[in-house]
Each structure stands twice: as structure tokens, then as C-alpha cells.
N, C-alpha and C. Protein backbone atom coordinates (compact mmCIF):
# COMPACT_ATOMS: atom_id res chain seq x y z
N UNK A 1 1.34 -25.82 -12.53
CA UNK A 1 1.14 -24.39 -12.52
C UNK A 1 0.44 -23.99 -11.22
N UNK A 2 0.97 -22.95 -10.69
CA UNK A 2 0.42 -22.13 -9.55
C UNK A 2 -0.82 -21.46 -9.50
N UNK A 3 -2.09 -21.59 -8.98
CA UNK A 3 -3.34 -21.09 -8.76
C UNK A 3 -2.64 -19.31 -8.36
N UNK A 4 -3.05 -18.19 -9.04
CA UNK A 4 -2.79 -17.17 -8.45
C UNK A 4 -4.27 -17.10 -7.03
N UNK A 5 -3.65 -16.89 -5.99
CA UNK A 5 -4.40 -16.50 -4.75
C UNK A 5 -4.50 -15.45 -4.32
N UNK A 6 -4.14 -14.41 -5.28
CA UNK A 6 -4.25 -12.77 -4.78
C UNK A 6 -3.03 -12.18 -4.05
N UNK A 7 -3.36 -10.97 -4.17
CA UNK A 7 -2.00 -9.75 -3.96
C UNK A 7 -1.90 -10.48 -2.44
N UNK A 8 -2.47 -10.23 -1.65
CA UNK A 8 -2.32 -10.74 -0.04
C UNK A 8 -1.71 -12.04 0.57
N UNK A 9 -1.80 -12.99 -0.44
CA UNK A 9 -1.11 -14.23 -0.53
C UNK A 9 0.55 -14.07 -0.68
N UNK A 10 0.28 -13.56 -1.65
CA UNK A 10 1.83 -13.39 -2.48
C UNK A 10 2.72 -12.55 -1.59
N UNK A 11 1.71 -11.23 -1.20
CA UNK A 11 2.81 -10.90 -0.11
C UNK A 11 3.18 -11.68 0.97
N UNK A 12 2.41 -12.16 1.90
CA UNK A 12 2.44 -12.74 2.68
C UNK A 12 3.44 -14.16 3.05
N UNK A 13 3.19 -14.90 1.33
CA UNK A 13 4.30 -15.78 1.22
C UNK A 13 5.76 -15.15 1.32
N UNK A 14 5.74 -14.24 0.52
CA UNK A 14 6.94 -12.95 0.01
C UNK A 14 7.18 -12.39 1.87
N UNK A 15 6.75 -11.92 2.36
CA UNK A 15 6.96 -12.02 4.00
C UNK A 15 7.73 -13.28 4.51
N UNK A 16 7.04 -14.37 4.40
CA UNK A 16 7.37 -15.21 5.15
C UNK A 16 9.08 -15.77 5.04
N UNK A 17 9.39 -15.50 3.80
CA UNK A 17 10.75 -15.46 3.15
C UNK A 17 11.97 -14.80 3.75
N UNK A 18 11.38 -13.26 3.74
CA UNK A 18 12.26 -12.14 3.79
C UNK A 18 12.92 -12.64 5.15
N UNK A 19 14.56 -12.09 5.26
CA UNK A 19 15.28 -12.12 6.07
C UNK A 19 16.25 -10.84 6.37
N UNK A 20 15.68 -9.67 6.20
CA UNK A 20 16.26 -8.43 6.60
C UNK A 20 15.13 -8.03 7.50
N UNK A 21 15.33 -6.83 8.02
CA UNK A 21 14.63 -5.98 9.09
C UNK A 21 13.29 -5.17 8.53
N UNK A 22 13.45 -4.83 6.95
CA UNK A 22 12.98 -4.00 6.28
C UNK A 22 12.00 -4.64 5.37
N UNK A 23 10.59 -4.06 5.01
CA UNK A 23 10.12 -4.78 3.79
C UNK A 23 9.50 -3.32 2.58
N UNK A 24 9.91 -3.86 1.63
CA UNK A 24 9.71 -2.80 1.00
C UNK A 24 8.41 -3.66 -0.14
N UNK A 25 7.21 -3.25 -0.50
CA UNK A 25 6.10 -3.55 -1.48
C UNK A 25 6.32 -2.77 -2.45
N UNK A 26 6.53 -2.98 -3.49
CA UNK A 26 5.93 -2.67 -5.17
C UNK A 26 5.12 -3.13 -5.82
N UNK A 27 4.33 -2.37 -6.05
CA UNK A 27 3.30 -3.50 -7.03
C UNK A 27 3.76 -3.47 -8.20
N UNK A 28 3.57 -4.44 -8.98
CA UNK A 28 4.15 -5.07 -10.28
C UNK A 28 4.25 -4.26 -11.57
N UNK A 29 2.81 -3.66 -11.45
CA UNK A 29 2.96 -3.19 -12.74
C UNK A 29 2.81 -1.97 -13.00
N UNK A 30 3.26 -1.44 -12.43
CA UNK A 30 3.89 0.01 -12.49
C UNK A 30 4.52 0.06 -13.77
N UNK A 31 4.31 1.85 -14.44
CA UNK A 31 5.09 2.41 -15.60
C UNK A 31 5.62 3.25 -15.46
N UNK A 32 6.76 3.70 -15.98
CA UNK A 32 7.79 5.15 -15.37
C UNK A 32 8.39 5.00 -14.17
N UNK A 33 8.41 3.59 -13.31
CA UNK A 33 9.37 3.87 -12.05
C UNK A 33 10.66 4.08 -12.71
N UNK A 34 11.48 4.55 -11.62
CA UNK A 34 12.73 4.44 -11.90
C UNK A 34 13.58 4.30 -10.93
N UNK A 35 14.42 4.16 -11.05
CA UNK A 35 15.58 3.48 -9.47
C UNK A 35 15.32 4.87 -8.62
N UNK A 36 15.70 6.08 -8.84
CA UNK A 36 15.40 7.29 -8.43
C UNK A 36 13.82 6.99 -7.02
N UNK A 37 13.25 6.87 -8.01
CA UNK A 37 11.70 6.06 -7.52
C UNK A 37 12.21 5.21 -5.93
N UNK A 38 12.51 4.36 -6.22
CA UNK A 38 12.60 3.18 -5.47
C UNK A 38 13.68 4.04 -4.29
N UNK A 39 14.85 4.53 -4.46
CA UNK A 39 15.67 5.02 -3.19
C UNK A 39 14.90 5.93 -2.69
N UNK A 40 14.28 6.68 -3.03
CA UNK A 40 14.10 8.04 -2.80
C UNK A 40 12.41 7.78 -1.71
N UNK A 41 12.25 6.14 -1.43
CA UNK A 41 11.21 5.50 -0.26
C UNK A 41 12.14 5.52 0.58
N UNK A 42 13.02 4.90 0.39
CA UNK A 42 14.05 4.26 1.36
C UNK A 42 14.38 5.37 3.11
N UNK A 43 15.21 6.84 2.49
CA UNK A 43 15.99 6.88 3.01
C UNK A 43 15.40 7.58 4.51
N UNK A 44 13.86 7.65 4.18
CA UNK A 44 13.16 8.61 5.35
C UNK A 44 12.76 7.99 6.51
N UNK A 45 12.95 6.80 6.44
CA UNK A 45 12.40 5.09 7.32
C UNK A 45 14.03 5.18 7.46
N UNK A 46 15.05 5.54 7.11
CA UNK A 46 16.74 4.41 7.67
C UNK A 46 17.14 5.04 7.91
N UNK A 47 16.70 6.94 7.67
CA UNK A 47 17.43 7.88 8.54
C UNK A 47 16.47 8.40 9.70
N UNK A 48 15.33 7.46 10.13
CA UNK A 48 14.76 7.96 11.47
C UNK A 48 13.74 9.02 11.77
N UNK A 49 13.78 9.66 9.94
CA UNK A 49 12.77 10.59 9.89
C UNK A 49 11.22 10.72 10.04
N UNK A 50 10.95 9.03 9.46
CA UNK A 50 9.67 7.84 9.63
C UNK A 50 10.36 6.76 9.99
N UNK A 51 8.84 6.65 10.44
CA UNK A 51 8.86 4.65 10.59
C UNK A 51 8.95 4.05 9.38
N UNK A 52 7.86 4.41 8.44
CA UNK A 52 7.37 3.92 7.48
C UNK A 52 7.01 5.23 6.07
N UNK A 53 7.49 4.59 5.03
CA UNK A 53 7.04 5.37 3.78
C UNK A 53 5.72 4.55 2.27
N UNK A 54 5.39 5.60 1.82
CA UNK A 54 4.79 5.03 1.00
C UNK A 54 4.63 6.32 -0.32
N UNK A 55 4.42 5.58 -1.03
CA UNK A 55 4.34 6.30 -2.38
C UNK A 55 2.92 7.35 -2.55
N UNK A 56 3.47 8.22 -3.42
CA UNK A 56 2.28 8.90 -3.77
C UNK A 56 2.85 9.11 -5.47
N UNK A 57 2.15 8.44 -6.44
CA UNK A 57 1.81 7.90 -7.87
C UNK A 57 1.68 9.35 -8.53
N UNK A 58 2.15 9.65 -9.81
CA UNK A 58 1.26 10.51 -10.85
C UNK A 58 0.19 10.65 -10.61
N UNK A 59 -0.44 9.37 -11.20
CA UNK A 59 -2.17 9.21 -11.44
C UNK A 59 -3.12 8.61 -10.49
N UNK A 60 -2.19 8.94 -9.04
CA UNK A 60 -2.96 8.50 -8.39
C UNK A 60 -4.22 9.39 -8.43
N UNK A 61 -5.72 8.62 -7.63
CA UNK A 61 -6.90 9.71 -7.65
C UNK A 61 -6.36 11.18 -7.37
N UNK A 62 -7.07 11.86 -7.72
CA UNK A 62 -6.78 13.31 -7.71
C UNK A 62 -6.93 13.82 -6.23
N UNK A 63 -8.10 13.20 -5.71
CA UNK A 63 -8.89 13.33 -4.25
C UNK A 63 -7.05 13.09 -3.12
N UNK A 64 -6.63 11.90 -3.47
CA UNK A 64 -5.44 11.61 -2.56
C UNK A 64 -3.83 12.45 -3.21
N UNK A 65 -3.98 12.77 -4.62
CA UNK A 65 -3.06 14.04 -4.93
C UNK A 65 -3.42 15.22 -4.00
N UNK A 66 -4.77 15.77 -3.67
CA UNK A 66 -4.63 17.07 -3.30
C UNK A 66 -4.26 16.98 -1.85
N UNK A 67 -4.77 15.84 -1.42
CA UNK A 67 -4.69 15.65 0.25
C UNK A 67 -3.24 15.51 1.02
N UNK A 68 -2.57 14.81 -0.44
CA UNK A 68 -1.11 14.36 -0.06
C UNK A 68 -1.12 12.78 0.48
N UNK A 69 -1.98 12.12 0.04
CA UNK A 69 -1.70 11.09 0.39
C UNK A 69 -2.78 9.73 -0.12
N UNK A 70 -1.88 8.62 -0.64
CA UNK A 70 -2.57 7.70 -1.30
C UNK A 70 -2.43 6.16 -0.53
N UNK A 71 -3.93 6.66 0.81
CA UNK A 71 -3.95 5.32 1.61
C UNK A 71 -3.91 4.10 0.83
N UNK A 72 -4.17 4.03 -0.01
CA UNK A 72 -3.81 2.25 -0.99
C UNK A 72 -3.29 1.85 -1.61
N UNK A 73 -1.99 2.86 -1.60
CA UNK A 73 -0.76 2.65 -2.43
C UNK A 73 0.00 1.49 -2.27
N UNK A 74 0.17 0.75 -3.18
CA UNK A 74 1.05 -0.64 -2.82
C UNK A 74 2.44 -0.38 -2.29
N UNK A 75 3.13 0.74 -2.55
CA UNK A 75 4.31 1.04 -2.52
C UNK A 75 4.20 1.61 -1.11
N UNK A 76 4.99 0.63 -0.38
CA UNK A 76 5.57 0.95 0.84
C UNK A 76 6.87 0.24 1.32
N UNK A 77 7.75 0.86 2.50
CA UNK A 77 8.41 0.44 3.46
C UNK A 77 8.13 0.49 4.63
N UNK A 78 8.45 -0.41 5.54
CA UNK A 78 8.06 -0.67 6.85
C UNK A 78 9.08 -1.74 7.49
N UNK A 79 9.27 -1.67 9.06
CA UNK A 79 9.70 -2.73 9.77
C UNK A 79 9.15 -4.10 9.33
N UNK A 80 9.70 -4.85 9.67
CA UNK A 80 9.04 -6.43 9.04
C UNK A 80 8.61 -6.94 10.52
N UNK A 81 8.92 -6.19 11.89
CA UNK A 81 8.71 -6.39 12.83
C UNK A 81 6.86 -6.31 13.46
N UNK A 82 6.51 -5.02 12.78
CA UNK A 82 5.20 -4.49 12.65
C UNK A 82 4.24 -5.18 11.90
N UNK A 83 4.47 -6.50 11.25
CA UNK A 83 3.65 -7.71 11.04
C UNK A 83 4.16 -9.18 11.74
N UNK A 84 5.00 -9.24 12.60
CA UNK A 84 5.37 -10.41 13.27
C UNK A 84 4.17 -11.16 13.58
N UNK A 85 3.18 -10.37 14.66
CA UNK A 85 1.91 -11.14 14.93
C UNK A 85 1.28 -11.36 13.95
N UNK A 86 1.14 -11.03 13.01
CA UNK A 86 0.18 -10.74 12.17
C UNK A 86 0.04 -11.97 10.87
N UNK A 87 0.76 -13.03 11.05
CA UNK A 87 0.57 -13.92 9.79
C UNK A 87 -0.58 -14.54 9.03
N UNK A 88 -0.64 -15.36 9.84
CA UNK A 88 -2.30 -15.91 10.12
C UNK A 88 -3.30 -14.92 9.29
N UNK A 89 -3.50 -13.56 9.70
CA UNK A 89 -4.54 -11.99 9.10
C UNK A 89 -4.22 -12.43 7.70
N UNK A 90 -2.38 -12.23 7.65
CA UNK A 90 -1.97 -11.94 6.05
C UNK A 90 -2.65 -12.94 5.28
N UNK A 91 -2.67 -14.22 5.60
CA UNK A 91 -3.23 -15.42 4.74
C UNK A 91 -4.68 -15.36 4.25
N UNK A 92 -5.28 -14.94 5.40
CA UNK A 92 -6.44 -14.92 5.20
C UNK A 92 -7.09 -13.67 4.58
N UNK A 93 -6.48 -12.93 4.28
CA UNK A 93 -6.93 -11.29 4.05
C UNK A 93 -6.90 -11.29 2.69
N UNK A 94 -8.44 -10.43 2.61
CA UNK A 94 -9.20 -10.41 1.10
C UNK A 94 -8.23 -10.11 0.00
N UNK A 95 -8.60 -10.41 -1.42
CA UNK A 95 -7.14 -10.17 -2.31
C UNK A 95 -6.89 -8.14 -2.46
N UNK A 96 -7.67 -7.31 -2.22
CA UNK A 96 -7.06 -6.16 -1.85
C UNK A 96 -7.09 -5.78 -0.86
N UNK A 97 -7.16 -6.25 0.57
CA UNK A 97 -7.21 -5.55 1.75
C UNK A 97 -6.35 -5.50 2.55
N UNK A 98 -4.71 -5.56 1.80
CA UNK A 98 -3.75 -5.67 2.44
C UNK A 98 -3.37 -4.04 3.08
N UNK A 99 -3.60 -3.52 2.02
CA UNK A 99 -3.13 -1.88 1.86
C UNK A 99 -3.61 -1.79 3.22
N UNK A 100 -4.90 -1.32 3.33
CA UNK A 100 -6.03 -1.09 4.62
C UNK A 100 -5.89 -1.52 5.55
N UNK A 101 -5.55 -2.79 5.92
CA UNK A 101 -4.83 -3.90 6.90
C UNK A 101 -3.53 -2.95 7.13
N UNK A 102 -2.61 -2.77 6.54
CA UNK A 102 -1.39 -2.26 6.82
C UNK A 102 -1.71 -0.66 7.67
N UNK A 103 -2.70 0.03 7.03
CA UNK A 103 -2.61 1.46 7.52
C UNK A 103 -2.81 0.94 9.18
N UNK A 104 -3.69 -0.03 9.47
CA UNK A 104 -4.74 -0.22 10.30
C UNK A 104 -3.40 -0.52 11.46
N UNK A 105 -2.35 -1.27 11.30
CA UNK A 105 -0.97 -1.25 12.32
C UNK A 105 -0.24 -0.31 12.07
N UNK A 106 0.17 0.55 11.04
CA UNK A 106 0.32 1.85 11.20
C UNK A 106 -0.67 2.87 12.06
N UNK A 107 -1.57 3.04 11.85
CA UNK A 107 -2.12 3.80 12.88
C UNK A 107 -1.95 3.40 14.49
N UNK A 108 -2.28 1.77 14.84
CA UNK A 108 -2.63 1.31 16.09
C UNK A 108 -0.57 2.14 16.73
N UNK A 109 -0.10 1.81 15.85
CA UNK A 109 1.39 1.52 16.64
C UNK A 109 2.08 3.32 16.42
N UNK A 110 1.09 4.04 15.91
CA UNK A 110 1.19 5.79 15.85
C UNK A 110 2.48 6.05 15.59
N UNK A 111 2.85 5.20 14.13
CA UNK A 111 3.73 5.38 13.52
C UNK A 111 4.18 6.81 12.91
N UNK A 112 5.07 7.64 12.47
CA UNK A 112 5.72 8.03 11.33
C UNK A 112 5.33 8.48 10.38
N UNK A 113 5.06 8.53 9.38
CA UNK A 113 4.38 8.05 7.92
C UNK A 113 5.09 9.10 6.80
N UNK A 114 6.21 8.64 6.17
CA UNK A 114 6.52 9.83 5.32
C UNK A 114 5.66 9.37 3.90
N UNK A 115 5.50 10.58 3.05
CA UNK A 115 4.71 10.04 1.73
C UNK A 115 5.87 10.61 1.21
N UNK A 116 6.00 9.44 -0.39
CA UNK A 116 6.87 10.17 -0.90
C UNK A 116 6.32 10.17 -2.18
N UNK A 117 6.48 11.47 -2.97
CA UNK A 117 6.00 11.53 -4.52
C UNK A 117 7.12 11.05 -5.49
N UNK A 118 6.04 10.46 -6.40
CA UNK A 118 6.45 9.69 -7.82
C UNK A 118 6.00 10.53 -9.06
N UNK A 119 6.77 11.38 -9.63
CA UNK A 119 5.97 12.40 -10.30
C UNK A 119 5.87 11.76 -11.86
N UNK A 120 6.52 10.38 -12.07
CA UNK A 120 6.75 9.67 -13.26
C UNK A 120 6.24 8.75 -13.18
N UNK A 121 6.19 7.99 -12.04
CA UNK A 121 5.38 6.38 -11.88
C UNK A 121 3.73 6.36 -11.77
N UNK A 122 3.43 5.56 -12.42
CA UNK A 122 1.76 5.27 -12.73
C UNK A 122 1.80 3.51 -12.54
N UNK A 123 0.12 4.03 -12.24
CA UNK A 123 -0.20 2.85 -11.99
C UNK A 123 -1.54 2.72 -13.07
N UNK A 124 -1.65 1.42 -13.58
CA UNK A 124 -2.48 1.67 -15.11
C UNK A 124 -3.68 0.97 -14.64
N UNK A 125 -4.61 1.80 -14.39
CA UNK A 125 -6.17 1.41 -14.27
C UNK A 125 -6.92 0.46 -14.71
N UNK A 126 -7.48 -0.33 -14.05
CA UNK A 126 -7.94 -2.05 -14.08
C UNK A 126 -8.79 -1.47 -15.63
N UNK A 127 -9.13 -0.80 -16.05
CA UNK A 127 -10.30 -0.35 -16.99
C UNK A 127 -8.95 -0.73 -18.71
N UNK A 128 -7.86 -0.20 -18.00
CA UNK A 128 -7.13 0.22 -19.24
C UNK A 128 -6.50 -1.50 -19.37
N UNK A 129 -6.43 -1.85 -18.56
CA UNK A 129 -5.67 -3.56 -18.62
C UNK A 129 -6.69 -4.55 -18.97
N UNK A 130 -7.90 -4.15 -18.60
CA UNK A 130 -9.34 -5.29 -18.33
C UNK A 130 -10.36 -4.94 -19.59
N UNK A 131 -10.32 -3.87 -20.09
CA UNK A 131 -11.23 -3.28 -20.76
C UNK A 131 -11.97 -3.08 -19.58
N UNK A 132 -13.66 -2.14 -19.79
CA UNK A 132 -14.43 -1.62 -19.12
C UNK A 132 -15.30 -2.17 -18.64
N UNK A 133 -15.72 -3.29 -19.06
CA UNK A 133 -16.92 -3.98 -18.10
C UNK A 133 -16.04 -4.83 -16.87
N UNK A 134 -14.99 -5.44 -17.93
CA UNK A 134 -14.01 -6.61 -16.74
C UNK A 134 -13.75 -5.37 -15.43
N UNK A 135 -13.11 -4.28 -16.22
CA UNK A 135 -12.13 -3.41 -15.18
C UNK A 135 -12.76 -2.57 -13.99
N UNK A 136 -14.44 -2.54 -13.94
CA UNK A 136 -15.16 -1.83 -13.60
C UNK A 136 -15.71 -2.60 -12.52
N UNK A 137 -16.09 -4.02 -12.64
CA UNK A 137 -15.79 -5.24 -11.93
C UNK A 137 -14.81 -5.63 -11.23
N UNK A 138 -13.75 -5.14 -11.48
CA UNK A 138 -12.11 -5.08 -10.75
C UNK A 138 -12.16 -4.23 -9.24
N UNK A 139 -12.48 -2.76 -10.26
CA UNK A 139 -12.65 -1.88 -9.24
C UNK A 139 -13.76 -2.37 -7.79
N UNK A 140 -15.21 -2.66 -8.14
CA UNK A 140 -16.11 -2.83 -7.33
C UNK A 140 -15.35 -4.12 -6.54
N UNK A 141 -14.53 -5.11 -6.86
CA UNK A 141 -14.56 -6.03 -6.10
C UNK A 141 -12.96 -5.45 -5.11
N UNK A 142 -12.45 -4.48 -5.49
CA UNK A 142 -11.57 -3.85 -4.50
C UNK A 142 -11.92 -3.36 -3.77
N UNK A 143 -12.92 -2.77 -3.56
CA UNK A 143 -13.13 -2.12 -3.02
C UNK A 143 -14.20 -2.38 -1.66
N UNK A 144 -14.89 -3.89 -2.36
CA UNK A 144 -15.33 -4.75 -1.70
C UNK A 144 -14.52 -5.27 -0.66
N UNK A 145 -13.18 -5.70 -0.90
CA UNK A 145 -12.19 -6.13 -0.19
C UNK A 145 -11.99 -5.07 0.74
N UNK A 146 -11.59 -3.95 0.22
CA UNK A 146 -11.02 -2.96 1.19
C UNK A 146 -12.23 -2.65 2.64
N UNK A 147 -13.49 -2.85 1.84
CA UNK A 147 -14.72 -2.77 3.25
C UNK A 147 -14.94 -3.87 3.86
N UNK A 148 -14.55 -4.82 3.47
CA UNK A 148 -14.79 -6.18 4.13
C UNK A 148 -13.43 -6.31 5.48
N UNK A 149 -12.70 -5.31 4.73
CA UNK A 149 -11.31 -5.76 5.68
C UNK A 149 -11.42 -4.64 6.91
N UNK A 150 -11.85 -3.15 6.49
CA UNK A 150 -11.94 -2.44 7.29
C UNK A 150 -13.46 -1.88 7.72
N UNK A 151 -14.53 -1.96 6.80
CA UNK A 151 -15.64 -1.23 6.72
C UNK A 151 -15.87 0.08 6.75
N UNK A 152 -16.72 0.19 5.41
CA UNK A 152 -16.53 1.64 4.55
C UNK A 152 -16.75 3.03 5.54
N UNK A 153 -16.85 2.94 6.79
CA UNK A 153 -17.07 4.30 7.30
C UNK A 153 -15.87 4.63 8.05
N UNK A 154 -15.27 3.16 8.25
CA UNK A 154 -13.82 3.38 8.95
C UNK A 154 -12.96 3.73 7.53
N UNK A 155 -12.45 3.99 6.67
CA UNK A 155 -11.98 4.13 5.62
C UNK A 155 -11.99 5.72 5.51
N UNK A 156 -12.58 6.56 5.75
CA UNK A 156 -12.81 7.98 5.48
C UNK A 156 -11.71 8.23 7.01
N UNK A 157 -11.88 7.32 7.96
CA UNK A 157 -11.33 7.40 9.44
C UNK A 157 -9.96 7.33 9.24
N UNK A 158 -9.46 6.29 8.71
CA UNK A 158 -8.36 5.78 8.33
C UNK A 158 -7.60 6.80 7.49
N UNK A 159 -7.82 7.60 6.82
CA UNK A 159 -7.52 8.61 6.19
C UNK A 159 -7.11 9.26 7.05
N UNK A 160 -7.73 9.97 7.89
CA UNK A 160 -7.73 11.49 8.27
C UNK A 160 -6.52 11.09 9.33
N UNK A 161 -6.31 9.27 10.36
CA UNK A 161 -5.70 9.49 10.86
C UNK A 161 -4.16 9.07 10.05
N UNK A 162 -4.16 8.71 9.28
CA UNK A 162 -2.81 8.73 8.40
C UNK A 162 -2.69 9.80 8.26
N UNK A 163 -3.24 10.76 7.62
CA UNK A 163 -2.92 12.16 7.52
C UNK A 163 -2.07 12.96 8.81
N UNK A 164 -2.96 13.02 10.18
CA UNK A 164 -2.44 13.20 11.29
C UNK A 164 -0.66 12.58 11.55
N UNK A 165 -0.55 11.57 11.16
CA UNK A 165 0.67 10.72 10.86
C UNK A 165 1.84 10.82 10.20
N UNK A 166 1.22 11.66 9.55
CA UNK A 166 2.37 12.09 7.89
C UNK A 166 3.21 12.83 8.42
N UNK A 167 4.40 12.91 7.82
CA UNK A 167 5.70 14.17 8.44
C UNK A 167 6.29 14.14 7.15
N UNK A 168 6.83 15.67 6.80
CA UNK A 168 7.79 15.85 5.95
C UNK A 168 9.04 15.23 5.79
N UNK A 169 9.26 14.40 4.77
CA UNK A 169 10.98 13.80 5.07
C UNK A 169 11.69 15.10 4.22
């Protein structure tokens, strides 16, 4: 049996695989996607409109509903080119600090960025899968990751310039 090594592993292995131009992330356990869901990333990255897309969830925080945008959304597309250098990071990178890592070559390379809304897909809160002490512990150690990878004052930064980034598809 396989030691799970975290979301960053798995992608990363899941990278090392892929043999198209394109990589598209889902996280697993999503409820209410629907194929609709899944094309409707696609076509704003293959018709040139972005570089890169990413989801914006039902339930995502409310804070990244009003803003239009959910920097830690697992759900993205991107060139597979825009992590070439980057392997080595992927391996080593905390089990949530992939998201943050990713904005972080999106921004450097002043990408694109279409968001696209999921007005059916959810993502079910470590609290509701973990119960509340485990899930609350979930949260703090994500978030741990996410500052370890970027540090928490660059994170408010990281925002505003994704935002700058965003275009209507």
C-alpha cells in the first residue's frame, strides 16, 4: 500500500506523466460538478482568451465570491510548459501550497487568468468530512502550508495581483 504524501505529490507525480500541452487540476472531491463544469474551464485557455483558467465554487468563501475570485481553487488549466522548471519545487512543496505556488508563476509570467463560475460545484469543508476538532486542524495546517510556501503578507499581494490578471472570457 501507498503512503499518501499529499495533494503536491500526487500532482506532481500526475505532472510528471502527462503527455499533452495542457494540464487541467480537479480536486477529488467535489459535489455537483458536472461535465458542463469541466468544458466550460477549457475553452477560454484554447481559444486564446487566457492563458490559464480556474474555478470559482458555490461555496467558495464568500470574501473570494464577492471579489470574483478563488486564489486556492484546485480547479485549474494551464500550459504544462509553465511548470517545466519547476519539478524539483513540485516535490518538495508543502501538502497545500501548490495552489499559491501556481498563482506565484502565474503572476511572475503576467499571465491571462480567466475565472470561471461553478454555480453547482462545492467543495465540502474539512469540518464536514473531519468532524470539528480534526477539520479545524485541517484548516490551520493549510493554511500553514499556504504561508510557509508564500508568507502570509504576500498572500493578501497575491490576490490583488491575480485580480489585476483576470479577464472576462
Amino acid at each position: 500500500m501507498t503512503q499518501n504524501a499529499g495533494k503536491a505529490r500526487a500532482l506532481a507525480a500526475g505532472i510528471a506523466l502527462a503527455t499533452g500541452d495542457w494540464l487541467m487540476f480537479i480536486d477529488r472531491d467535489l459535489t455537483g460538478l458536472t461535465q458542463g463544469d469541466l468544458t466550460r474551464l477549457i475553452p477560454p485557455v484554447l481559444a486564446g482568451q487566457a492563458h490559464t483558467a480556474i474555478s470559482l465554487r458555490r461555496n467558495a468563501p464568500l470574501l473570494w465570491r464577492l471579489i470574483g475570485l478563488d486564489y486556492i481553487s484546485g480547479e485549474r488549466v494551464m500550459p504544462k510548459e509553465m511548470l517545466a522548471d519547476h519539478p524539483h519545487q513540485l516535490d518538495r512543496m508543502p501538502r497545500f501550497g501548490i495552489e499559491v505556488f501556481l498563482n506565484t508563476l502565474w503572476i511572475a509570467s503576467a499571465c491571462r487568468i480567466a475565472v470561471v463560475r461553478w454555480p453547482e460545484a462545492e467543495s465540502p469543508t474539512k469540518t464536514s468530512k473531519h468532524g470539528v476538532s480534526q477539520g479545524l486542524r485541517g484548516d490551520l495546517g493549510m493554511l500553514r502550508d499556504i504561508f510557509q510556501t508564500i508568507g502570509a503578507p504576500s498572500a493578501a499581494l497575491q490576490i490583488l495581483r491575480l485580480l489585476a490578471q483576470r479577464v472576462r472570457p
